[in-house]
PDB file of N, CA and C in Angstrom:
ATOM      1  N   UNK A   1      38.595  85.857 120.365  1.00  0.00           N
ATOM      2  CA  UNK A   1      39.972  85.434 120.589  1.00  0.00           C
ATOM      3  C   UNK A   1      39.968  84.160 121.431  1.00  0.00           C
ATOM      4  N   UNK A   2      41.016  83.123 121.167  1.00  0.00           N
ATOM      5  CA  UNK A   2      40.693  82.110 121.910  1.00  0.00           C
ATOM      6  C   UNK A   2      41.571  82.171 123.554  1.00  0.00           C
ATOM      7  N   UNK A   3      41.446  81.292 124.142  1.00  0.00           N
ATOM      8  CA  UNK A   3      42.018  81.250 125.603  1.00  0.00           C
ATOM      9  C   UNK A   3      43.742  80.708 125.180  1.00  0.00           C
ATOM     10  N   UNK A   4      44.128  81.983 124.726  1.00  0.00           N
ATOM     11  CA  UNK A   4      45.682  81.076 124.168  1.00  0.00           C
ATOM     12  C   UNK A   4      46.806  81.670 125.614  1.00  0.00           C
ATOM     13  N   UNK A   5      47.644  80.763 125.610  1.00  0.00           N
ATOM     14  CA  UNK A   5      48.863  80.833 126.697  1.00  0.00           C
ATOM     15  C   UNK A   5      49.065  81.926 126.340  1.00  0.00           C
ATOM     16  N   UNK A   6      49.559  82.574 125.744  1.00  0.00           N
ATOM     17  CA  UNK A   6      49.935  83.941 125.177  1.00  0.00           C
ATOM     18  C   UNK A   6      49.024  85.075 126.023  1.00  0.00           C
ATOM     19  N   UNK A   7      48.054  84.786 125.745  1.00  0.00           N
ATOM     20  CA  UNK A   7      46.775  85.578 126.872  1.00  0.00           C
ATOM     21  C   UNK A   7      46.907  85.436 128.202  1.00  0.00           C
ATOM     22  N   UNK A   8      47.469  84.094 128.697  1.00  0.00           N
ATOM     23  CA  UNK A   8      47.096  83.797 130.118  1.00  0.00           C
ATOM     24  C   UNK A   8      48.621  84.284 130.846  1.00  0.00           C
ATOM     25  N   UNK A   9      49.643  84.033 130.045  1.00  0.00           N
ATOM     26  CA  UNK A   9      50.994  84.443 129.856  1.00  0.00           C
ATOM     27  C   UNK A   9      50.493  85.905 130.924  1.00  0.00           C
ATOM     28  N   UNK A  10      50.140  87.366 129.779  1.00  0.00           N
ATOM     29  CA  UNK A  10      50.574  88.723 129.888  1.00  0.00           C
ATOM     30  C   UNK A  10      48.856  89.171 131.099  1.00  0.00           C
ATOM     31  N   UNK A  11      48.158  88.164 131.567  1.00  0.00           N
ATOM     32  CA  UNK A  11      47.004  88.453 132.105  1.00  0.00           C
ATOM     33  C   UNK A  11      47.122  88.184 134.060  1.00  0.00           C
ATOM     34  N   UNK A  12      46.683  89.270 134.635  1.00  0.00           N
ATOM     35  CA  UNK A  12      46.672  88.066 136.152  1.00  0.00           C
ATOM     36  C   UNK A  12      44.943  88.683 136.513  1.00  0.00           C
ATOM     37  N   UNK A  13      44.729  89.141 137.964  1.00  0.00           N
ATOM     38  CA  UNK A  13      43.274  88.823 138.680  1.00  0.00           C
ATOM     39  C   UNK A  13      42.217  90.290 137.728  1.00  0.00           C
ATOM     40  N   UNK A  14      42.762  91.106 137.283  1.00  0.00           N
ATOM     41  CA  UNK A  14      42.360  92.446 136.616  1.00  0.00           C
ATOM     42  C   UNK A  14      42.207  92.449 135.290  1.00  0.00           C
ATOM     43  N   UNK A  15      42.354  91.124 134.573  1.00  0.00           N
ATOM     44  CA  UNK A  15      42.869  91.205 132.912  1.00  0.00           C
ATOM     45  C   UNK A  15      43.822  91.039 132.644  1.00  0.00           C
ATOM     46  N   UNK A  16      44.199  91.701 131.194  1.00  0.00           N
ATOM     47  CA  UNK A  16      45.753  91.730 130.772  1.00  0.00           C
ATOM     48  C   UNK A  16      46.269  92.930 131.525  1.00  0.00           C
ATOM     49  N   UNK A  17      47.277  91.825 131.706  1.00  0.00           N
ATOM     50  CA  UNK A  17      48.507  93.343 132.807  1.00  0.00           C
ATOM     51  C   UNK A  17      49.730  93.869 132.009  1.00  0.00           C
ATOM     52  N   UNK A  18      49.170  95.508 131.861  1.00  0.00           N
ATOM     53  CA  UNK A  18      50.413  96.291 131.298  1.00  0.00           C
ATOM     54  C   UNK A  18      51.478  95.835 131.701  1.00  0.00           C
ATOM     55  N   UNK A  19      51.853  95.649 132.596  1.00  0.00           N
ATOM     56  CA  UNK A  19      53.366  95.399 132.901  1.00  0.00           C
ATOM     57  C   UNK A  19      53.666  93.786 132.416  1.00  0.00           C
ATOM     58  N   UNK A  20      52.990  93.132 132.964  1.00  0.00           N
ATOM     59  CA  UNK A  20      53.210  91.712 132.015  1.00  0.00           C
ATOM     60  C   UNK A  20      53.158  91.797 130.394  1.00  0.00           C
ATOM     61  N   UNK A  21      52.305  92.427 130.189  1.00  0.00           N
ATOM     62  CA  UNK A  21      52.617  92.676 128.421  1.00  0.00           C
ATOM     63  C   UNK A  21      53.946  93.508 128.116  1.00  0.00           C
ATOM     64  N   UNK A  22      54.065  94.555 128.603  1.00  0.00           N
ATOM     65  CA  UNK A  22      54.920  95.323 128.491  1.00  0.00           C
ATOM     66  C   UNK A  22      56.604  93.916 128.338  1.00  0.00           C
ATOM     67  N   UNK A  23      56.528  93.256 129.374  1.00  0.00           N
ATOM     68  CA  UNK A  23      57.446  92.606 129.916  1.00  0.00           C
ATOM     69  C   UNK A  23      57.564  91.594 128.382  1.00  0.00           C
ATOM     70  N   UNK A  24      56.375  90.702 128.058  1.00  0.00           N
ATOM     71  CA  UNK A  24      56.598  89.929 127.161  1.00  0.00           C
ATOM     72  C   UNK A  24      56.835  90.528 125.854  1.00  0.00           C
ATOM     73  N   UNK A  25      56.555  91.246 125.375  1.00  0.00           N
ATOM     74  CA  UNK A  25      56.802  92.809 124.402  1.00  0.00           C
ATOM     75  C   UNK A  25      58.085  93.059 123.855  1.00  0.00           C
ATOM     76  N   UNK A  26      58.912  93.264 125.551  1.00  0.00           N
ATOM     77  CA  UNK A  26      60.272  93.960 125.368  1.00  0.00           C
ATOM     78  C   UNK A  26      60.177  95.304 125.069  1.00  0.00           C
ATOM     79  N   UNK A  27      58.795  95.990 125.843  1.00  0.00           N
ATOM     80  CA  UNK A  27      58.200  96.861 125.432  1.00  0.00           C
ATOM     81  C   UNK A  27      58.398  98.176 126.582  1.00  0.00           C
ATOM     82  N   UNK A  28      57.849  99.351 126.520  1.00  0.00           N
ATOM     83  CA  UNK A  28      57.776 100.413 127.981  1.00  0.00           C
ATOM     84  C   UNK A  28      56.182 100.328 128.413  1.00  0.00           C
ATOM     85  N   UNK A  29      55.830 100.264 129.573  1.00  0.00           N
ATOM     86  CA  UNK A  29      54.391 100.767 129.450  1.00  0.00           C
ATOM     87  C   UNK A  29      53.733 101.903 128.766  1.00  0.00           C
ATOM     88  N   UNK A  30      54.388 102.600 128.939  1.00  0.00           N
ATOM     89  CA  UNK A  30      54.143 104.348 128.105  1.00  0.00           C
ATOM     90  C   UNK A  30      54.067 104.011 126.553  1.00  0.00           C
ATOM     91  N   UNK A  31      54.916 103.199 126.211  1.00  0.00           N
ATOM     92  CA  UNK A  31      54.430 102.840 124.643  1.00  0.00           C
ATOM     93  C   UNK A  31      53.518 101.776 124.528  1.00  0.00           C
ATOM     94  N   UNK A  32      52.914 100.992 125.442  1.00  0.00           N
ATOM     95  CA  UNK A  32      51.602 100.445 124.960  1.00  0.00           C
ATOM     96  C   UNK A  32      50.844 101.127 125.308  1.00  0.00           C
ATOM     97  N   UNK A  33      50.858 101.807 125.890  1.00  0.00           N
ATOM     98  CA  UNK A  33      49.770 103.471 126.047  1.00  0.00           C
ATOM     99  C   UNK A  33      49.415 104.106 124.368  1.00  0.00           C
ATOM    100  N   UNK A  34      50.594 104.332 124.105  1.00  0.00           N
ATOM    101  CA  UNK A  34      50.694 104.733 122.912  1.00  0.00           C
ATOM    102  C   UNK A  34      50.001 103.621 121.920  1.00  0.00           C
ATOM    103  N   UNK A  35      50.016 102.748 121.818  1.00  0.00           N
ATOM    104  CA  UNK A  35      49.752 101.690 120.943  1.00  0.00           C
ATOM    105  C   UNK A  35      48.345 101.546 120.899  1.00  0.00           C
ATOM    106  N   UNK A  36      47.778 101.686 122.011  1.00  0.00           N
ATOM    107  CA  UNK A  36      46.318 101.154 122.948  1.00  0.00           C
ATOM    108  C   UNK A  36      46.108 102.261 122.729  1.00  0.00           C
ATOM    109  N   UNK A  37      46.327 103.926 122.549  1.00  0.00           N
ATOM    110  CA  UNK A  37      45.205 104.818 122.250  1.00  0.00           C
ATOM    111  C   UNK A  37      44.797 104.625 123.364  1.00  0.00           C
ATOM    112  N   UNK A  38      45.382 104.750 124.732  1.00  0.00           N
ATOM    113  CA  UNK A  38      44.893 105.310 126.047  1.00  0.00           C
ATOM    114  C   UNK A  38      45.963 106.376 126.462  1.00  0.00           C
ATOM    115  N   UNK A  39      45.602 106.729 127.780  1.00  0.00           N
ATOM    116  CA  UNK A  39      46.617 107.681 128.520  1.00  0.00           C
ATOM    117  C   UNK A  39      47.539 106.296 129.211  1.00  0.00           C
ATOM    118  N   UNK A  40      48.592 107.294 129.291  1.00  0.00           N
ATOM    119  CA  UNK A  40      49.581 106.779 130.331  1.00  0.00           C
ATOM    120  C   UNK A  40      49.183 106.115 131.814  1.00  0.00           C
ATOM    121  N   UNK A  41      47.983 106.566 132.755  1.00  0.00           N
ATOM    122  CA  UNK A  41      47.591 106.611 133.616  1.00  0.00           C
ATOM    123  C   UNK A  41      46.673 105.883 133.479  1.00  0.00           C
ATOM    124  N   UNK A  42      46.361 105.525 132.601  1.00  0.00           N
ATOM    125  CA  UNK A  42      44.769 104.272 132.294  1.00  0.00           C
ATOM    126  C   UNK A  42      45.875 102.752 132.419  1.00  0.00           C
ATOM    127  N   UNK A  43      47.204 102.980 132.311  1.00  0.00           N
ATOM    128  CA  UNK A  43      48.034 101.445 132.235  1.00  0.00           C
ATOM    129  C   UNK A  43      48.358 101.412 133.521  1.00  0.00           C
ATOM    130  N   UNK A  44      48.457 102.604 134.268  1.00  0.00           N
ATOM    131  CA  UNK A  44      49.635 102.826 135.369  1.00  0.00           C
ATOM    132  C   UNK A  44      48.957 102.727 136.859  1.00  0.00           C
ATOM    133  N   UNK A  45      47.816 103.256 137.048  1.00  0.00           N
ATOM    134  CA  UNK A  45      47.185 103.469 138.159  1.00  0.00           C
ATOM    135  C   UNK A  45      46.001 102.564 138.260  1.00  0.00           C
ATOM    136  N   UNK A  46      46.298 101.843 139.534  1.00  0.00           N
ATOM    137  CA  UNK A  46      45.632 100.686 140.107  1.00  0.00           C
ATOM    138  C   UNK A  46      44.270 100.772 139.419  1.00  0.00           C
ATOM    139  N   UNK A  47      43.514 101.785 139.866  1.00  0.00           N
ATOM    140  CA  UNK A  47      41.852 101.873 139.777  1.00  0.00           C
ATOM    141  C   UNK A  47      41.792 101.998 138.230  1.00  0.00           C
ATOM    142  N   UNK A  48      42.210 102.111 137.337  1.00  0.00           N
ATOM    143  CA  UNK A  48      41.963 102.301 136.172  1.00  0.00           C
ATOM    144  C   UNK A  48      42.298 101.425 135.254  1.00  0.00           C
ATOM    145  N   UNK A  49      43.408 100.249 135.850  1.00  0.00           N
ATOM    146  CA  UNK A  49      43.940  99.435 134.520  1.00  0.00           C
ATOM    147  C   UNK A  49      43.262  98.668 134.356  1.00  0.00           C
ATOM    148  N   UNK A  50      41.544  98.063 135.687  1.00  0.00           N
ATOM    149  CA  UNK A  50      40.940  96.861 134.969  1.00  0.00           C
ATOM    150  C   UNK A  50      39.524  97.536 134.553  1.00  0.00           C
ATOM    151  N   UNK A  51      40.100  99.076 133.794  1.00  0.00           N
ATOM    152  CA  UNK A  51      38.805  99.609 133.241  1.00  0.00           C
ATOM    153  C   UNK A  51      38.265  99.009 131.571  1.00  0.00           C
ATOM    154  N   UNK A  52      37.227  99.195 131.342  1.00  0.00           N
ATOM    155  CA  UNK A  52      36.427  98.814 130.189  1.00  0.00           C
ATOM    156  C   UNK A  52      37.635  98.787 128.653  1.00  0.00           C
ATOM    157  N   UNK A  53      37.922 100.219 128.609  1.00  0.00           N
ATOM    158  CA  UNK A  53      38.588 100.718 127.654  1.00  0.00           C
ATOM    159  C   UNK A  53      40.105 100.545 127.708  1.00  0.00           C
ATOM    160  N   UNK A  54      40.933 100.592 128.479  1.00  0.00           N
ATOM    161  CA  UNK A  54      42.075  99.903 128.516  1.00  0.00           C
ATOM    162  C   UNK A  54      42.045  98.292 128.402  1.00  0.00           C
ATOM    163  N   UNK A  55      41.127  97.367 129.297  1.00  0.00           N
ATOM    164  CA  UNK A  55      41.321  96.083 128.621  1.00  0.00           C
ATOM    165  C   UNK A  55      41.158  95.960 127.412  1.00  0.00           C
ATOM    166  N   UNK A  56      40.110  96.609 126.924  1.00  0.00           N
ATOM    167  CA  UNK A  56      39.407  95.825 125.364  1.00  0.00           C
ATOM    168  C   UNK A  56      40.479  96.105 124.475  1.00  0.00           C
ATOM    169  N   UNK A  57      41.268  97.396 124.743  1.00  0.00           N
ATOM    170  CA  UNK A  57      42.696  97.619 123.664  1.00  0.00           C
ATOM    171  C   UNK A  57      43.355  96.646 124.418  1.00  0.00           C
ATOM    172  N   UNK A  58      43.390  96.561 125.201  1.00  0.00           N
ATOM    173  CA  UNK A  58      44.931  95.383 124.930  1.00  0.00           C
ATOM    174  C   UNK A  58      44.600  93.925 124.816  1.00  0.00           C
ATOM    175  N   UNK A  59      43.245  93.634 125.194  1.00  0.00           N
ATOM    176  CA  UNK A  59      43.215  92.311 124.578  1.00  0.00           C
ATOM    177  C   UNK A  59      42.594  92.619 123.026  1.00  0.00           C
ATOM    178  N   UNK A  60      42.256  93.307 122.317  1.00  0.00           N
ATOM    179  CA  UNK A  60      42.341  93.193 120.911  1.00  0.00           C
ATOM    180  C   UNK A  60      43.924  93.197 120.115  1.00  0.00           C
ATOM    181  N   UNK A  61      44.751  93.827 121.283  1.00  0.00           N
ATOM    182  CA  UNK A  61      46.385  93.969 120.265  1.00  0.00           C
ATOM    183  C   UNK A  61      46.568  92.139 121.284  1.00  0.00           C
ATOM    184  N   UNK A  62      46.462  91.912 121.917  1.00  0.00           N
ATOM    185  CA  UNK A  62      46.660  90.327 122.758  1.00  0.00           C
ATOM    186  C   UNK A  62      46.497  89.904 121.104  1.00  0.00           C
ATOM    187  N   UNK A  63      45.012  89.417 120.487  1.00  0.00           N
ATOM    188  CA  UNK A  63      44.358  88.833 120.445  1.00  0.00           C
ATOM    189  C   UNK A  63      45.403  88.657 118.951  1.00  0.00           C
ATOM    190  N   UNK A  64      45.531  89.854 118.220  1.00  0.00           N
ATOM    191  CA  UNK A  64      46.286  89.662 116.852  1.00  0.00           C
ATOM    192  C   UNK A  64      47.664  89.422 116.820  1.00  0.00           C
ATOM    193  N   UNK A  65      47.773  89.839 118.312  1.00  0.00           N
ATOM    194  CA  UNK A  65      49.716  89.443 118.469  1.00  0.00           C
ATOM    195  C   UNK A  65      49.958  87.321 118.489  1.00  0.00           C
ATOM    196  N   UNK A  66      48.812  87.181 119.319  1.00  0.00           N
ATOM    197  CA  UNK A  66      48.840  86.262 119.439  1.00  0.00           C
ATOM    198  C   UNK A  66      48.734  85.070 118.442  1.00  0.00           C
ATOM    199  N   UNK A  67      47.939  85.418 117.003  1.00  0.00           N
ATOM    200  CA  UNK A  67      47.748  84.944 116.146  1.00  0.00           C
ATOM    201  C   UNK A  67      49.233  85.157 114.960  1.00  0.00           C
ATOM    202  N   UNK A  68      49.771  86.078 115.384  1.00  0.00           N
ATOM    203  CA  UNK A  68      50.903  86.119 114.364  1.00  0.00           C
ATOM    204  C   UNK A  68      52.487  85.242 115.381  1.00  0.00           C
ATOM    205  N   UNK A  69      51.864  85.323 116.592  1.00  0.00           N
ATOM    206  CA  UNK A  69      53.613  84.539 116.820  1.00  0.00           C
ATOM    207  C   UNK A  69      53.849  83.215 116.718  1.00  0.00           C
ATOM    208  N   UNK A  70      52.746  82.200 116.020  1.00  0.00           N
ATOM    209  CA  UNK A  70      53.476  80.904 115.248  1.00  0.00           C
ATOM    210  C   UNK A  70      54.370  81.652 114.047  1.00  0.00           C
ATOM    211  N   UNK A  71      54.119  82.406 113.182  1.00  0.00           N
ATOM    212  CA  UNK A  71      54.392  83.170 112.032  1.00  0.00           C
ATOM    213  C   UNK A  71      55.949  83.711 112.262  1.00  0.00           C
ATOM    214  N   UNK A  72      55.589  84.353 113.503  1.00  0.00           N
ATOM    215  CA  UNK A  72      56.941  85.372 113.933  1.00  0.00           C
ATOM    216  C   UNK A  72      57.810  85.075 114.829  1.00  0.00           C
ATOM    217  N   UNK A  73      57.695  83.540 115.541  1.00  0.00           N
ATOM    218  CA  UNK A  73      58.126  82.923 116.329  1.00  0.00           C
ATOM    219  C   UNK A  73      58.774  83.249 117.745  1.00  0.00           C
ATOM    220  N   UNK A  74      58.170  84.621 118.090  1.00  0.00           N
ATOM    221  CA  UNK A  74      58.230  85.044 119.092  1.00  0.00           C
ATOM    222  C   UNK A  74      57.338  86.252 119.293  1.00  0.00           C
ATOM    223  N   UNK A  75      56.752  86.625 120.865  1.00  0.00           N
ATOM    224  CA  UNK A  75      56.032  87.956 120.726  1.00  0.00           C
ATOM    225  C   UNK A  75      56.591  89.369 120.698  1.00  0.00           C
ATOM    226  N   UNK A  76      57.621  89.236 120.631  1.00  0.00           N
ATOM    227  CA  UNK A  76      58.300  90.776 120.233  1.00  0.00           C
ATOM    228  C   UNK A  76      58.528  90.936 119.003  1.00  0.00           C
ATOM    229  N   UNK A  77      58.768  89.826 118.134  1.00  0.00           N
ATOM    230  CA  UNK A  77      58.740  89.795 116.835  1.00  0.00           C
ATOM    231  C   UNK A  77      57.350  89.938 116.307  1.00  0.00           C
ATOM    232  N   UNK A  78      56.228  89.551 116.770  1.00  0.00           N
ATOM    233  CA  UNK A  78      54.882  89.698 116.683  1.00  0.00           C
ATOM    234  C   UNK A  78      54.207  91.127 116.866  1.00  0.00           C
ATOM    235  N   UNK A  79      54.931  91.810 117.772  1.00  0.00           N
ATOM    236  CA  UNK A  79      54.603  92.983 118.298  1.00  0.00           C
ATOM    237  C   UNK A  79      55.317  94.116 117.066  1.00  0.00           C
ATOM    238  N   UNK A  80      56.219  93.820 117.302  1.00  0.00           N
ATOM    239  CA  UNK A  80      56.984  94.369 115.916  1.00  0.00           C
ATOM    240  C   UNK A  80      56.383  94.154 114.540  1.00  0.00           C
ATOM    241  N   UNK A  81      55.876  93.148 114.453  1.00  0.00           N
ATOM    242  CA  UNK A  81      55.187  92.816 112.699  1.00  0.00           C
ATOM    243  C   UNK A  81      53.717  94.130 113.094  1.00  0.00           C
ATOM    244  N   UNK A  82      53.159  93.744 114.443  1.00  0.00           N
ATOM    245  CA  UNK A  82      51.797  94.270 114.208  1.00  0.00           C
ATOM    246  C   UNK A  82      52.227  95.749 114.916  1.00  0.00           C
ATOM    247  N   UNK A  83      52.994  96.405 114.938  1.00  0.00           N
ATOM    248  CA  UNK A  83      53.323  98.007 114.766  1.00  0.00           C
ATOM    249  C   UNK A  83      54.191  98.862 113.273  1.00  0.00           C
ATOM    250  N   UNK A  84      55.018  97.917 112.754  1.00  0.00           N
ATOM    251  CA  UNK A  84      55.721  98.071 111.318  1.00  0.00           C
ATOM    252  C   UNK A  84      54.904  97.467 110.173  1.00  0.00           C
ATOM    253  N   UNK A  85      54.578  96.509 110.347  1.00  0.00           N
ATOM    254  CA  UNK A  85      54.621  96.057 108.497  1.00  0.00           C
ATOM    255  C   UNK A  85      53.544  96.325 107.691  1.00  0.00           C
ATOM    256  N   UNK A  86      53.780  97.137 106.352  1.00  0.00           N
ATOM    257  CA  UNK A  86      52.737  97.469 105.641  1.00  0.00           C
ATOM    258  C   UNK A  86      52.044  96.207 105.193  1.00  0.00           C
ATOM    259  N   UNK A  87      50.839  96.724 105.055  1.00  0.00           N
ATOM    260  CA  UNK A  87      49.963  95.150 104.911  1.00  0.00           C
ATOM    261  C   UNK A  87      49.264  95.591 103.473  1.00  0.00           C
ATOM    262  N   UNK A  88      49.988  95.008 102.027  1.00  0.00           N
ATOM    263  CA  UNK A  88      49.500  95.916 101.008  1.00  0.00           C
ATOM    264  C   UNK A  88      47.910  96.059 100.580  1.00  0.00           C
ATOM    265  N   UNK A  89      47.381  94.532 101.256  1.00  0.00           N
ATOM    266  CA  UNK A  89      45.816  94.722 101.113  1.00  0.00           C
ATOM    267  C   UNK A  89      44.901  95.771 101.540  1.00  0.00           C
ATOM    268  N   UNK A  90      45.543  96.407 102.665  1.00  0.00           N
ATOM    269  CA  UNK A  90      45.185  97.871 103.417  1.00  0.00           C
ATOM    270  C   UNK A  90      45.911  99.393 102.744  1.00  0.00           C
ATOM    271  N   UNK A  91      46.350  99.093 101.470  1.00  0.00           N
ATOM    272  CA  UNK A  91      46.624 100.196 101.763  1.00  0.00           C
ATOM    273  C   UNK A  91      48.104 100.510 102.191  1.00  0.00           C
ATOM    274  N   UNK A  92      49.100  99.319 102.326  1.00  0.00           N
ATOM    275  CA  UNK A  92      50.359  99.858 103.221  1.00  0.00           C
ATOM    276  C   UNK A  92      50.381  99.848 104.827  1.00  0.00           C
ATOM    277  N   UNK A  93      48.459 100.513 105.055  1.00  0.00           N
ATOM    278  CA  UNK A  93      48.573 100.328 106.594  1.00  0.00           C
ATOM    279  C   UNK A  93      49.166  99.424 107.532  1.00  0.00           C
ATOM    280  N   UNK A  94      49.481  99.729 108.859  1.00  0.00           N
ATOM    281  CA  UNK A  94      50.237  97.857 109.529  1.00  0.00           C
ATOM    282  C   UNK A  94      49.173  97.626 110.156  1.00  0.00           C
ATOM    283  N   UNK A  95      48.464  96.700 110.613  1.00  0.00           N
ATOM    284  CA  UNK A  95      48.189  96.053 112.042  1.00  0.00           C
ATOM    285  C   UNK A  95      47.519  97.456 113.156  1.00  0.00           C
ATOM    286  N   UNK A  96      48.559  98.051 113.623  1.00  0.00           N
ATOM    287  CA  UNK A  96      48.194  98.759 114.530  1.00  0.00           C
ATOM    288  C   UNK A  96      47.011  99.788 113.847  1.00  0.00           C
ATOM    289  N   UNK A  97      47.844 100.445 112.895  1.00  0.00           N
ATOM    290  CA  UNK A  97      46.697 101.083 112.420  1.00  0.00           C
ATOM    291  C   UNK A  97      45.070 101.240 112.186  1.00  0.00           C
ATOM    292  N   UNK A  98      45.418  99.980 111.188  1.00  0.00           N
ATOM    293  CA  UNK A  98      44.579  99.419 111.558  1.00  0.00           C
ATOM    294  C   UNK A  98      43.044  99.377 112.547  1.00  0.00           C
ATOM    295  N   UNK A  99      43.878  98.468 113.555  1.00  0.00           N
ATOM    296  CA  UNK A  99      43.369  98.439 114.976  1.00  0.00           C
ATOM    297  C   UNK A  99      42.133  99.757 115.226  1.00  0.00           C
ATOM    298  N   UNK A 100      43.391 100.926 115.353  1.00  0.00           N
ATOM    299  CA  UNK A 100      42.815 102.086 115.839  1.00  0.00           C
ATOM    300  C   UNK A 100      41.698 103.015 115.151  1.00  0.00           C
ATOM    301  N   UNK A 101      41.882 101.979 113.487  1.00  0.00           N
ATOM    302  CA  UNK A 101      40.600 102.951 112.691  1.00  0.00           C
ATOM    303  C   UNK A 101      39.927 101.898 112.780  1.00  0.00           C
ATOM    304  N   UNK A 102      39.328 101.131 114.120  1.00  0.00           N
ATOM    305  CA  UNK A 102      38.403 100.361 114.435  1.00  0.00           C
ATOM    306  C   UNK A 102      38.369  99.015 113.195  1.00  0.00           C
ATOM    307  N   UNK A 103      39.285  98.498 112.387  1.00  0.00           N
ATOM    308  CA  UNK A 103      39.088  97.905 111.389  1.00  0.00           C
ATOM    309  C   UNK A 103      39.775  96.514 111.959  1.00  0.00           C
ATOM    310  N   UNK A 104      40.011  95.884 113.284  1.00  0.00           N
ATOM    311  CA  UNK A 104      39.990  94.846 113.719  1.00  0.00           C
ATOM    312  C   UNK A 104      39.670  93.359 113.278  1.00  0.00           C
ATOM    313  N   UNK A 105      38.287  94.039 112.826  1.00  0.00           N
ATOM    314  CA  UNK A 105      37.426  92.388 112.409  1.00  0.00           C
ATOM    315  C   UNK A 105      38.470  92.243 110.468  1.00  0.00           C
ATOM    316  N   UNK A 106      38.311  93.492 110.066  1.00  0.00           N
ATOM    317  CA  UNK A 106      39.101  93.177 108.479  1.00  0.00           C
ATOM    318  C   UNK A 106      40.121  92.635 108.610  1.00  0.00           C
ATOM    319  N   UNK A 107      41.309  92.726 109.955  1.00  0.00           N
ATOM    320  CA  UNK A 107      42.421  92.485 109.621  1.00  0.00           C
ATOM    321  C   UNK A 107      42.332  91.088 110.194  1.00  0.00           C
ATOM    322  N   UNK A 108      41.270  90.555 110.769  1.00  0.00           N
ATOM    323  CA  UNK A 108      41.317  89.169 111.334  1.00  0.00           C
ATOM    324  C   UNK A 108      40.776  88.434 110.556  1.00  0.00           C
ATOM    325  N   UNK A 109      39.804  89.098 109.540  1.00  0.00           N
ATOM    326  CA  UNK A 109      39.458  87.988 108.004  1.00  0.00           C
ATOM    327  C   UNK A 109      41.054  87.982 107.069  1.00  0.00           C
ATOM    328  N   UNK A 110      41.387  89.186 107.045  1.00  0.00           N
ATOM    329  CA  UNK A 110      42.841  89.298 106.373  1.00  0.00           C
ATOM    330  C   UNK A 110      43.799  87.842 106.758  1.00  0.00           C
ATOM    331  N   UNK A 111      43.931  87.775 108.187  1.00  0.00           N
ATOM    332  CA  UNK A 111      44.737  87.140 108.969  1.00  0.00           C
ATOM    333  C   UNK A 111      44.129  85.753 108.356  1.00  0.00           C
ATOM    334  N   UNK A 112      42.972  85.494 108.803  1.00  0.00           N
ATOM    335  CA  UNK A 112      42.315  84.364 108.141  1.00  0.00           C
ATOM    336  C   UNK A 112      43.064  83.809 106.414  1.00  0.00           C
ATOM    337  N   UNK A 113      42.500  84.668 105.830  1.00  0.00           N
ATOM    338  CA  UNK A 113      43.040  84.328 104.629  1.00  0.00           C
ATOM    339  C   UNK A 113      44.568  83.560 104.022  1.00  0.00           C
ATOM    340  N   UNK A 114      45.213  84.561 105.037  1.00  0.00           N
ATOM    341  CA  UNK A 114      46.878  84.182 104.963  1.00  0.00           C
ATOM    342  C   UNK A 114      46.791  83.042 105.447  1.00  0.00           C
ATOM    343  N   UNK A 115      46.071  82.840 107.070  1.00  0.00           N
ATOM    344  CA  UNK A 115      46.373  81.317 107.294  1.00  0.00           C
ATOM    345  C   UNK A 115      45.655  79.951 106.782  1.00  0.00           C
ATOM    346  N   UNK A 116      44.672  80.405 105.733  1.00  0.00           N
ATOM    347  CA  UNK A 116      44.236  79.372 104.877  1.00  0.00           C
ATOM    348  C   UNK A 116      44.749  79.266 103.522  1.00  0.00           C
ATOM    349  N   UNK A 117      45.909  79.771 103.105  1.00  0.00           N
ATOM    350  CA  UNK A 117      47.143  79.878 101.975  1.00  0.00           C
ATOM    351  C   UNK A 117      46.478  81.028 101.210  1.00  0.00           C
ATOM    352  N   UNK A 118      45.939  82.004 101.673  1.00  0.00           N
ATOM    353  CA  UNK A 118      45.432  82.481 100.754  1.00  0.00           C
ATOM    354  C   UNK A 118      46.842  83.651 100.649  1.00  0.00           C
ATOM    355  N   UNK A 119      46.748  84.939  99.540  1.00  0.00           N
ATOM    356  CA  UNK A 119      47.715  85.588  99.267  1.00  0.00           C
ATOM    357  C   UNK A 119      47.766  87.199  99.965  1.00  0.00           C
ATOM    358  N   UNK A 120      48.727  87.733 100.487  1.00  0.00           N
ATOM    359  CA  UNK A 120      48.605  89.002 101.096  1.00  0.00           C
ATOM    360  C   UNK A 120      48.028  89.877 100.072  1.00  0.00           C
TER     361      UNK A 120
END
């Protein structure tokens, strides 16, 4: 993922910060819990939010949100594409899904494709 404003935006001294994402989102923390496939308490409590497994989910949903909001022209609209929209090359699956059946790198050649004119 590159060093995009978008990243540096929802990030401060710990990583990406739930609550700053949450904030740019228009989101709850408890539902990027949900999103991220962590507990509630891995976003919420000091000692745990600049753990291994809570960053790497949220900078992998950073990383694809970030690539769709030239597209979606904002990150709640981005956030919204990458939790709703069936992606018919998958299957219907969206984005998030995705994500969580570890299939990350497919949906970022996917992503690729679209942004070299190629066809969904």
């Amino acid at each position: 993922m590159s060093n995009s404003e978008f990243l540096s935006d929802v990030s401060d001294q710990h990583g990406v910060s739930p609550r700053r994402l949450a904030a740019a989102l228009r989101t709850a923390e408890s539902e990027l819990a949900i999103v991220a496939w962590v507990s509630p308490e891995a976003l919420t409590k000091a000692a745990r939010i600049g753990s291994v497994t809570p960053q790497s989910q949220l900078v992998e949903i950073c990383g694809i949100i970030d690539r769709i909001i030239p597209w979606a022209g904002s990150a709640p609209t981005a956030y919204a594409w990458y939790r709703s929209q069936s992606l018919p090359s998958f299957g219907d699956a969206t984005a998030e899904e995705l994500v969580r059946q570890g299939w990350s790198n497919k949906l970022h050649a996917y992503l690729d494709r679209l942004k070299d004119g190629g066809f969904a």
